[in-house]
N, C-alpha and C. Protein backbone atom coordinates (compact mmCIF):
# COMPACT_ATOMS: atom_id res chain seq x y z
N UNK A 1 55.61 23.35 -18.59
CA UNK A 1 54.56 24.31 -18.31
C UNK A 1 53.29 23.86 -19.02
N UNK A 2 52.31 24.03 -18.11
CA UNK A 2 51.19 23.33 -18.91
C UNK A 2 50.18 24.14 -19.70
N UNK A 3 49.37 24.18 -20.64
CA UNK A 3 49.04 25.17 -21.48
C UNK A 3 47.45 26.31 -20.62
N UNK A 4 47.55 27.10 -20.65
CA UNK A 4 46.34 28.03 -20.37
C UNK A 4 45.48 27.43 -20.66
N UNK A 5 44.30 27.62 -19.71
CA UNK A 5 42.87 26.42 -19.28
C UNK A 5 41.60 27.23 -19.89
N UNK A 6 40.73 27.39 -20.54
CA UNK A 6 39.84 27.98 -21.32
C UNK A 6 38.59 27.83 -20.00
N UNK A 7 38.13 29.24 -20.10
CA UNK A 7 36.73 29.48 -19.40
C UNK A 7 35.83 28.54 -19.11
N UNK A 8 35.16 27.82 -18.53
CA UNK A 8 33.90 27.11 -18.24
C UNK A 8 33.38 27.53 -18.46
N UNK A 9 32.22 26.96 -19.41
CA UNK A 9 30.78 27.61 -20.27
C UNK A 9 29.75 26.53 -19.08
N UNK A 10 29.04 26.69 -18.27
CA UNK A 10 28.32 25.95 -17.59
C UNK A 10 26.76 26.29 -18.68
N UNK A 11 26.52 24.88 -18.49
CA UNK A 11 24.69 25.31 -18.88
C UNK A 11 24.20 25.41 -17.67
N UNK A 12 22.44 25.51 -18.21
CA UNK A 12 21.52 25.77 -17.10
C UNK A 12 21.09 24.04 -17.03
N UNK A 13 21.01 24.10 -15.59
CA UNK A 13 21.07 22.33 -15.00
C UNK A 13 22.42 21.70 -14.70
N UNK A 14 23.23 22.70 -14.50
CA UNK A 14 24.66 22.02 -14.30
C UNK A 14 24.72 21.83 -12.86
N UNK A 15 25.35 21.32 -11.86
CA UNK A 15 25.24 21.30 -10.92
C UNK A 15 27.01 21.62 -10.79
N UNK A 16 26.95 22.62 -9.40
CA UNK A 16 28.29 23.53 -9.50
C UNK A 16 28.41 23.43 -7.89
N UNK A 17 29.76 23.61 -6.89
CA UNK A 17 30.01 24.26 -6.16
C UNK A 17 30.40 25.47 -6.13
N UNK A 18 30.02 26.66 -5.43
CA UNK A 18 30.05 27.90 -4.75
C UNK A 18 31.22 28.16 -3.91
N UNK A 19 32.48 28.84 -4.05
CA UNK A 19 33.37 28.65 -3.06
C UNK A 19 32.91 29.77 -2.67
N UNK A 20 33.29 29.79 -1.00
CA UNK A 20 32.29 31.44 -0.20
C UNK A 20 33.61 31.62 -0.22
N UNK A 21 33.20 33.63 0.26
CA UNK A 21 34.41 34.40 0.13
C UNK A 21 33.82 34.85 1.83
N UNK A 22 32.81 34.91 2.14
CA UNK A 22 32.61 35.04 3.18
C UNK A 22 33.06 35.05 5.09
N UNK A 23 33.66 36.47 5.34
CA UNK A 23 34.64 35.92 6.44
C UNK A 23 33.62 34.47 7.44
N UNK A 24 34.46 33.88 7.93
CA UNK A 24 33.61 32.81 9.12
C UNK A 24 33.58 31.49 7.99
N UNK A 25 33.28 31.71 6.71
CA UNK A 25 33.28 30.78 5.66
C UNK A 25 34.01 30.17 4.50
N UNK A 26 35.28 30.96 4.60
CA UNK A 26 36.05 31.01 3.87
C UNK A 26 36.56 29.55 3.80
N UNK A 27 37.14 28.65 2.64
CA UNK A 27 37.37 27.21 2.65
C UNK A 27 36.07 26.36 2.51
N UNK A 28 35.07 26.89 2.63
CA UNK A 28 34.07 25.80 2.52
C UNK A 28 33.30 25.87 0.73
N UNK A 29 32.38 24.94 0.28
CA UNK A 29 31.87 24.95 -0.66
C UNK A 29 30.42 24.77 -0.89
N UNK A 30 29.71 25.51 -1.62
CA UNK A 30 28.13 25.11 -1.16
C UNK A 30 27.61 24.85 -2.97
N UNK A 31 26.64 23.30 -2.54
CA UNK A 31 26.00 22.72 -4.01
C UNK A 31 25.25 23.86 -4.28
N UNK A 32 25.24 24.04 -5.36
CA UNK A 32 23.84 24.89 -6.29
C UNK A 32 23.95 23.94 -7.94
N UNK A 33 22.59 24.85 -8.09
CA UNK A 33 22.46 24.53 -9.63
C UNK A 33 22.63 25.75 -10.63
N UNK A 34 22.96 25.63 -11.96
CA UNK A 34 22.90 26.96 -12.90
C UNK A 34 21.61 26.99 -13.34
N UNK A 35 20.81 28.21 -12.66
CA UNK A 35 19.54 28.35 -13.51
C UNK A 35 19.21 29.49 -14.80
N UNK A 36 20.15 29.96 -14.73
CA UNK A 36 20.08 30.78 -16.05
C UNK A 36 21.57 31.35 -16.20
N UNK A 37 22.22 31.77 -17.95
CA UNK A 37 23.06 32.03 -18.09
C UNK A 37 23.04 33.75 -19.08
N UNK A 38 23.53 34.00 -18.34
CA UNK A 38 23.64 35.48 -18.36
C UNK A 38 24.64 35.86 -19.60
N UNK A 39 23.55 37.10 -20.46
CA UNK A 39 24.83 37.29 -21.77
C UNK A 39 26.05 38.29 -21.16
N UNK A 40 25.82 38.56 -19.52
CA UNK A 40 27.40 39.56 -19.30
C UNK A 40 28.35 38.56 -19.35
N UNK A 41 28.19 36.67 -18.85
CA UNK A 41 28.90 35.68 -18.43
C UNK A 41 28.52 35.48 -17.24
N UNK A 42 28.23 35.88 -16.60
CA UNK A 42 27.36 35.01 -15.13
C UNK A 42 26.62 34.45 -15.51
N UNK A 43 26.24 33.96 -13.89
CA UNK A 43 25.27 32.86 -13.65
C UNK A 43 24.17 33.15 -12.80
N UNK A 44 23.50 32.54 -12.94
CA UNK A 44 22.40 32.83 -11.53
C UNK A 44 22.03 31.27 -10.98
N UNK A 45 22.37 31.53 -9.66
CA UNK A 45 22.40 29.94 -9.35
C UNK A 45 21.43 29.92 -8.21
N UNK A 46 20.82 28.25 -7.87
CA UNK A 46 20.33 28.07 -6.93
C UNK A 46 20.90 27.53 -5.71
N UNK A 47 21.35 27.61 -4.65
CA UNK A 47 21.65 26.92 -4.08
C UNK A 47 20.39 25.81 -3.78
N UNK A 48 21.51 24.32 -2.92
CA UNK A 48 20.51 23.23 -2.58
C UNK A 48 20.37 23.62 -1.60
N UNK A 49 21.25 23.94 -0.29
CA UNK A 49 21.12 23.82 0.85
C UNK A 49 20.62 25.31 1.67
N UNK A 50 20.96 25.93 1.19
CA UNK A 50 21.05 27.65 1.75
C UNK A 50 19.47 27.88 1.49
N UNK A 51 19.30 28.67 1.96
CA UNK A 51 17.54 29.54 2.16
C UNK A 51 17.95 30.84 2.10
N UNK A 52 17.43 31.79 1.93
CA UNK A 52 16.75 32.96 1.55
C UNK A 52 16.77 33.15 3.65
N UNK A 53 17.21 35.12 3.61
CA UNK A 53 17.00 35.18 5.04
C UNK A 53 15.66 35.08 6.00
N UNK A 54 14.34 35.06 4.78
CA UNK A 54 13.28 34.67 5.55
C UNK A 54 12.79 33.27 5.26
N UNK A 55 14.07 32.40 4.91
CA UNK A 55 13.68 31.07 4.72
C UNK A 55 12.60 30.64 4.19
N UNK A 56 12.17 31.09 3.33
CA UNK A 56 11.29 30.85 2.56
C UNK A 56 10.93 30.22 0.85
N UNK A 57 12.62 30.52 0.37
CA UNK A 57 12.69 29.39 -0.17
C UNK A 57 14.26 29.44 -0.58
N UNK A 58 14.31 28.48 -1.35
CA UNK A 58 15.98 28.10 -1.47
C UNK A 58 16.73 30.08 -1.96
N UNK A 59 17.88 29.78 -1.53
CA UNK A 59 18.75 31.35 -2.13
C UNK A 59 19.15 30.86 -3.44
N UNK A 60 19.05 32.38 -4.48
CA UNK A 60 19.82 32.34 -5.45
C UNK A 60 20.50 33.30 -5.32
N UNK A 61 21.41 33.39 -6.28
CA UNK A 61 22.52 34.37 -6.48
C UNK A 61 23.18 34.59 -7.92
N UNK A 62 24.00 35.61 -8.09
CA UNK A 62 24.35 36.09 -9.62
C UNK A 62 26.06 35.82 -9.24
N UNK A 63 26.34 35.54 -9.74
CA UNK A 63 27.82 35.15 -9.58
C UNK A 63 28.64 34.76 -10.83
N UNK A 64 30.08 34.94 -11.40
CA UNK A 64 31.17 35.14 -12.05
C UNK A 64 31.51 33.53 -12.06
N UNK A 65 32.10 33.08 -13.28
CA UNK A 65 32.34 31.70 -13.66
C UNK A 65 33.73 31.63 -12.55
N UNK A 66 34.31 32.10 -12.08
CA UNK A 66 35.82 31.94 -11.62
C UNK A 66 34.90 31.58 -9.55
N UNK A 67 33.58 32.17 -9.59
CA UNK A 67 33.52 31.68 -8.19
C UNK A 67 32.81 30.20 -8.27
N UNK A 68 32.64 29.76 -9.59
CA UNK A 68 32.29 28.09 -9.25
C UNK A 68 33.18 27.30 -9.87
N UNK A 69 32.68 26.10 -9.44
CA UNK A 69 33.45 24.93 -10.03
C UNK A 69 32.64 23.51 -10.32
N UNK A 70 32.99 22.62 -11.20
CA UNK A 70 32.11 21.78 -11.33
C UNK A 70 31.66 20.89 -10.07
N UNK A 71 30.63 20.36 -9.96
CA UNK A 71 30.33 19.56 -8.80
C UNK A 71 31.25 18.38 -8.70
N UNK A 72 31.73 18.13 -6.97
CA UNK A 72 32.82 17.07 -7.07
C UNK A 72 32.31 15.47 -7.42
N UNK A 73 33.55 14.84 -7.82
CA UNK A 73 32.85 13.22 -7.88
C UNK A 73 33.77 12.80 -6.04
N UNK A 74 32.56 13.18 -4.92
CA UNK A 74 33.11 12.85 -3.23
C UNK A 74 32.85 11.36 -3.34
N UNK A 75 33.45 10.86 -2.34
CA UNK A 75 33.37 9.26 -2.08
C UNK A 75 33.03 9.46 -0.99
N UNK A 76 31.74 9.26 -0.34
CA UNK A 76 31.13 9.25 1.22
C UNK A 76 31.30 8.20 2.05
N UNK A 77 31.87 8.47 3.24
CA UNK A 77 31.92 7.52 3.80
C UNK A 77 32.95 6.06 4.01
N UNK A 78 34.34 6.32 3.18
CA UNK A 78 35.07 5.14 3.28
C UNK A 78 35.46 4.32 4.52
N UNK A 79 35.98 3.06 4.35
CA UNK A 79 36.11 2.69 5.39
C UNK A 79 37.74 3.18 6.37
N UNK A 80 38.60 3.91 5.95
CA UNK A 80 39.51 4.16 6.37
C UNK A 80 40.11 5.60 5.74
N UNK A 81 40.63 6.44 6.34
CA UNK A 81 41.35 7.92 6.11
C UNK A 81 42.59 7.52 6.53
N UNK A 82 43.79 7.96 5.78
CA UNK A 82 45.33 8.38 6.33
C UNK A 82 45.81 9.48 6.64
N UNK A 83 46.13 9.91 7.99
CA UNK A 83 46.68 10.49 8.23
C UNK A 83 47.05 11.58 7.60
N UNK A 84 47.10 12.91 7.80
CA UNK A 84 47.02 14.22 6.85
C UNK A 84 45.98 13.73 5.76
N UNK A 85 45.49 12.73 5.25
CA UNK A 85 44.92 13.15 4.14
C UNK A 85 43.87 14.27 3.70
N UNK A 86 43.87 14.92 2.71
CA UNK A 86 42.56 15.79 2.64
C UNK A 86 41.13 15.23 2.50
N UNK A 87 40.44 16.04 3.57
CA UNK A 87 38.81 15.48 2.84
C UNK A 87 38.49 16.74 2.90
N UNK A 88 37.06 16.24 2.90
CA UNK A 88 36.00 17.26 2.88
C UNK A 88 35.15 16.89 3.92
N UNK A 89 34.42 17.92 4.71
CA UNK A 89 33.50 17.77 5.77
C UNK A 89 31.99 18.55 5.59
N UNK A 90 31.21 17.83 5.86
CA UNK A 90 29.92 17.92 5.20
C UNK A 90 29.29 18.91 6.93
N UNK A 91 29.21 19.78 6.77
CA UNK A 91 29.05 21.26 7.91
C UNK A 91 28.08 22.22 7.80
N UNK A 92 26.99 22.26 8.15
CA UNK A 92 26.38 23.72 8.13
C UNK A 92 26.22 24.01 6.44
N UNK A 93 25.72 22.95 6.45
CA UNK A 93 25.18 22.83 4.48
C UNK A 93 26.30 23.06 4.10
N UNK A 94 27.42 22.95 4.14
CA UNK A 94 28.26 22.95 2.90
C UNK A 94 29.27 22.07 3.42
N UNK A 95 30.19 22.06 2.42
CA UNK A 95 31.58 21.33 2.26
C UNK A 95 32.48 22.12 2.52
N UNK A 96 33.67 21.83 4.05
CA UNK A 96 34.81 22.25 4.40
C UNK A 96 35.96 21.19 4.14
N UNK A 97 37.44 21.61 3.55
CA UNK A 97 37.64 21.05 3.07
C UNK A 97 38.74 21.29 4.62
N UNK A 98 39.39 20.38 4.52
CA UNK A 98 40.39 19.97 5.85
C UNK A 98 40.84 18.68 5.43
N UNK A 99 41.95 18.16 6.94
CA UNK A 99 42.71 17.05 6.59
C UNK A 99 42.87 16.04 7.89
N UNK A 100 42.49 14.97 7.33
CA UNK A 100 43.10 13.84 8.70
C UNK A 100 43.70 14.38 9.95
N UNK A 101 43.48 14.16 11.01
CA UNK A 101 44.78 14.41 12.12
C UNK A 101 45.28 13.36 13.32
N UNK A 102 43.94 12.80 12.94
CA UNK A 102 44.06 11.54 13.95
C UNK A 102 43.63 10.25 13.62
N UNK A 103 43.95 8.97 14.02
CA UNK A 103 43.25 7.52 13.79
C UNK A 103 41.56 7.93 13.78
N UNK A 104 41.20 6.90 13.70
CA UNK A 104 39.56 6.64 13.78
C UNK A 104 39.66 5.98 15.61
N UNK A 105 38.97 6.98 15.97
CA UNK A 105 38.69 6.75 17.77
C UNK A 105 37.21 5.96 17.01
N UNK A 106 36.46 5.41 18.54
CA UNK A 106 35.25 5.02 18.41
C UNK A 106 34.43 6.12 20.12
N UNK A 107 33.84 6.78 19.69
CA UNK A 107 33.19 7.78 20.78
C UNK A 107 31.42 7.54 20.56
N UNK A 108 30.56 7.68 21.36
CA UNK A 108 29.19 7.56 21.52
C UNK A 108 29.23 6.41 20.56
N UNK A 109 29.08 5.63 20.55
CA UNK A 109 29.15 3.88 19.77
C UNK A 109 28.80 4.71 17.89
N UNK A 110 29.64 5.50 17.46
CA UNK A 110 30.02 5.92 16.10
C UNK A 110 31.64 5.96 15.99
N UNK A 111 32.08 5.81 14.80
CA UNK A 111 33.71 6.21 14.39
C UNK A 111 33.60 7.72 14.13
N UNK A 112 34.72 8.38 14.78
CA UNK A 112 35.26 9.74 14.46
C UNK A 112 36.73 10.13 13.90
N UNK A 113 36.94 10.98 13.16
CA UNK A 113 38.20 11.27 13.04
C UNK A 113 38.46 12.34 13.35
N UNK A 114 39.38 13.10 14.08
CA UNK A 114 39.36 14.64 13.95
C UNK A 114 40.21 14.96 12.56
N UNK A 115 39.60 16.56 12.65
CA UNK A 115 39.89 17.15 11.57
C UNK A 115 40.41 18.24 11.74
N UNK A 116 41.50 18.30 11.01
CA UNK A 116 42.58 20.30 11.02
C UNK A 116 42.19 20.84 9.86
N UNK A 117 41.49 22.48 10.06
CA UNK A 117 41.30 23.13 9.06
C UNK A 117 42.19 24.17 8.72
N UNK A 118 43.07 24.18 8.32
CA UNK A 118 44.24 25.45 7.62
C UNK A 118 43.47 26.97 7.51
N UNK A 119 42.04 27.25 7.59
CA UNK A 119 41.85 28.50 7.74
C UNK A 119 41.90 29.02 8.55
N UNK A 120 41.37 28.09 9.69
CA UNK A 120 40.98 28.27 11.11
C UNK A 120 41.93 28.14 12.12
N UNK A 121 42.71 26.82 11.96
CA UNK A 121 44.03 26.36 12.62
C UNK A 121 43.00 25.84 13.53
N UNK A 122 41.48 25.43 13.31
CA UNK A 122 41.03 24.11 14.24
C UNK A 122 41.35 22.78 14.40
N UNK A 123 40.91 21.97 15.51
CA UNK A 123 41.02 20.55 14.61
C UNK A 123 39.72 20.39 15.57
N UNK A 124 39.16 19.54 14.77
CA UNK A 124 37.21 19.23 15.32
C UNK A 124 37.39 17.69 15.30
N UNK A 125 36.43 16.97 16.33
CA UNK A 125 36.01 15.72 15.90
C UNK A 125 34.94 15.44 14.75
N UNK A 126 34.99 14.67 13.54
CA UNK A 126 34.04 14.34 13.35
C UNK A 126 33.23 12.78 13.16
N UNK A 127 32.14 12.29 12.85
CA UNK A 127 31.88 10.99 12.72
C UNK A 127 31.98 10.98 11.13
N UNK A 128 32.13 9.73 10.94
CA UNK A 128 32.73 9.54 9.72
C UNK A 128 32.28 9.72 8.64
N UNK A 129 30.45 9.41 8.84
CA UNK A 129 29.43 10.36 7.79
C UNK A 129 29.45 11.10 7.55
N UNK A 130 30.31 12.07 8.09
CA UNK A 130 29.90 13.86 7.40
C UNK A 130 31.52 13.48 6.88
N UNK A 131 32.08 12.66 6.55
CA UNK A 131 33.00 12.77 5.72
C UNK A 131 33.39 12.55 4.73
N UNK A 132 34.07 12.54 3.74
CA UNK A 132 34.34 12.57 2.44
C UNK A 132 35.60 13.06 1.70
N UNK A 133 36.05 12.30 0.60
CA UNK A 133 37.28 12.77 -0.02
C UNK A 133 36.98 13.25 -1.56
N UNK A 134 37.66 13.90 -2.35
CA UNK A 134 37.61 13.93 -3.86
C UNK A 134 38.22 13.07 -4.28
N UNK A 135 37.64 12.36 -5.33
CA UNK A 135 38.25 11.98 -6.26
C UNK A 135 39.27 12.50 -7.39
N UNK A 136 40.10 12.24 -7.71
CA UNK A 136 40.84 12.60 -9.04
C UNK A 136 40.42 12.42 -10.05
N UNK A 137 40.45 13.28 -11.01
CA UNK A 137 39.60 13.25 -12.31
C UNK A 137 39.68 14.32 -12.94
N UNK A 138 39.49 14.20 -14.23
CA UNK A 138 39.87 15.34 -15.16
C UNK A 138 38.40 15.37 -16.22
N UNK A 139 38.17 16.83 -16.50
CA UNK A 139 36.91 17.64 -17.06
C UNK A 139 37.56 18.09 -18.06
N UNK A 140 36.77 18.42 -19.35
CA UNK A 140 37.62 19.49 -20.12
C UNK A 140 37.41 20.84 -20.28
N UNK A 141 36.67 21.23 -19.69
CA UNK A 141 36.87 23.14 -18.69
C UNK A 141 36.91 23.47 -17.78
N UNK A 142 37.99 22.46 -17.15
CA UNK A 142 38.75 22.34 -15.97
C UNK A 142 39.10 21.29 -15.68
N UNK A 143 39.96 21.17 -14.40
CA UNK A 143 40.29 19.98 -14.04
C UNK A 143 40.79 19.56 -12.53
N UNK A 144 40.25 18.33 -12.10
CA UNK A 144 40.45 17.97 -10.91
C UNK A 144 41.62 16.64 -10.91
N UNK A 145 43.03 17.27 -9.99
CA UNK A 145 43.77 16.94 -10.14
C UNK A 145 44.73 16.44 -8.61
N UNK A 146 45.15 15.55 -8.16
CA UNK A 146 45.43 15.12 -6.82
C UNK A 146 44.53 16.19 -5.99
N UNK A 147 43.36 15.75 -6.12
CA UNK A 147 42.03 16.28 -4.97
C UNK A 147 42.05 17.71 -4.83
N UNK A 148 42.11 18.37 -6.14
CA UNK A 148 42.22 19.56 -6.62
C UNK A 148 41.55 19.93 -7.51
N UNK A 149 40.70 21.14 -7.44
CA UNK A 149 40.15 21.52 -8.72
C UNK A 149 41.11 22.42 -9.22
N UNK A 150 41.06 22.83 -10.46
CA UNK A 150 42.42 23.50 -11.35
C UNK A 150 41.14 24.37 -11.87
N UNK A 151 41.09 25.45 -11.75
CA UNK A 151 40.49 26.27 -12.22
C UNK A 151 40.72 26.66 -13.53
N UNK A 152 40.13 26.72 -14.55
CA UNK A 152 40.47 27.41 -15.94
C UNK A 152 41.36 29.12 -15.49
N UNK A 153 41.75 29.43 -16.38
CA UNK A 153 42.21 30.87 -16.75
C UNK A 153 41.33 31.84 -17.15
């Protein structure tokens, strides 16, 4: 049994993923930054990609250390995926995480792989740029572990 994982203290300038809880969004992950740290224990973050509903400038938000996680170390772009493996798919500003389902076809003179998402029970084509895997690697207020983040306690 492995020992209880201690809170993430993020500073301000950390760069974090956002897991949405959001129905339609659920499984995906969106970059932000920590711009201020709150004495309740939140955060107030920026997102990179997201806008504000009158798009006018980037969204922030107040959010609980247990809805982020450190930013991943992704490998963009390799030259080959196996079968089931997990990646990540780069979608509608964020990161969906899904898995291999098929070889690398060649369609409109680009490589594609399709992809099965376990929330959805889709499988999508994609080209191989919007793709990506995690790396394995370990943090010490938390940890990323066979293409897993391990959330603290």
């Amino acid at each position: 049994m492995r020992p209880p994982m201690k809170r993430v203290d993020y500073k301000v300038g950390d760069k974090v993923e956002v897991c949405s809880k959001e129905e339609g969004f659920v499984g995906s992950y969106f970059e932000a930054t920590i711009v201020s740290c709150l004495e309740s224990g939140k955060y107030v973050i920026r997102y990179k990609n997201l806008l504000k509903d009158d798009e006018s400038q980037l969204l922030m938000e107040t959010l609980l250390s247990k809805d982020l996680r450190p930013s991943q170390p992704r490998v963009r772009n390799p030259s080959k995926f196996q079968l089931n493996q997990k990646v990540d798919v780069f979608y509608k500003d964020g990161w969906w995480v899904g898995k291999i389902a098929s070889e690398k076809i060649l369609m409109e003179n680009n490589y594609y792989y399709s992809v099965y998402f376990d929330y959805t029970h889709q499988t999508i084509y994609y080209p191989v740029i919007k793709l990506g895997f995690i790396k394995s690697c370990f943090g010490e207020s938390g940890s990323w572990r066979h293409n897993s983040y391990i959330s603290p306690s």
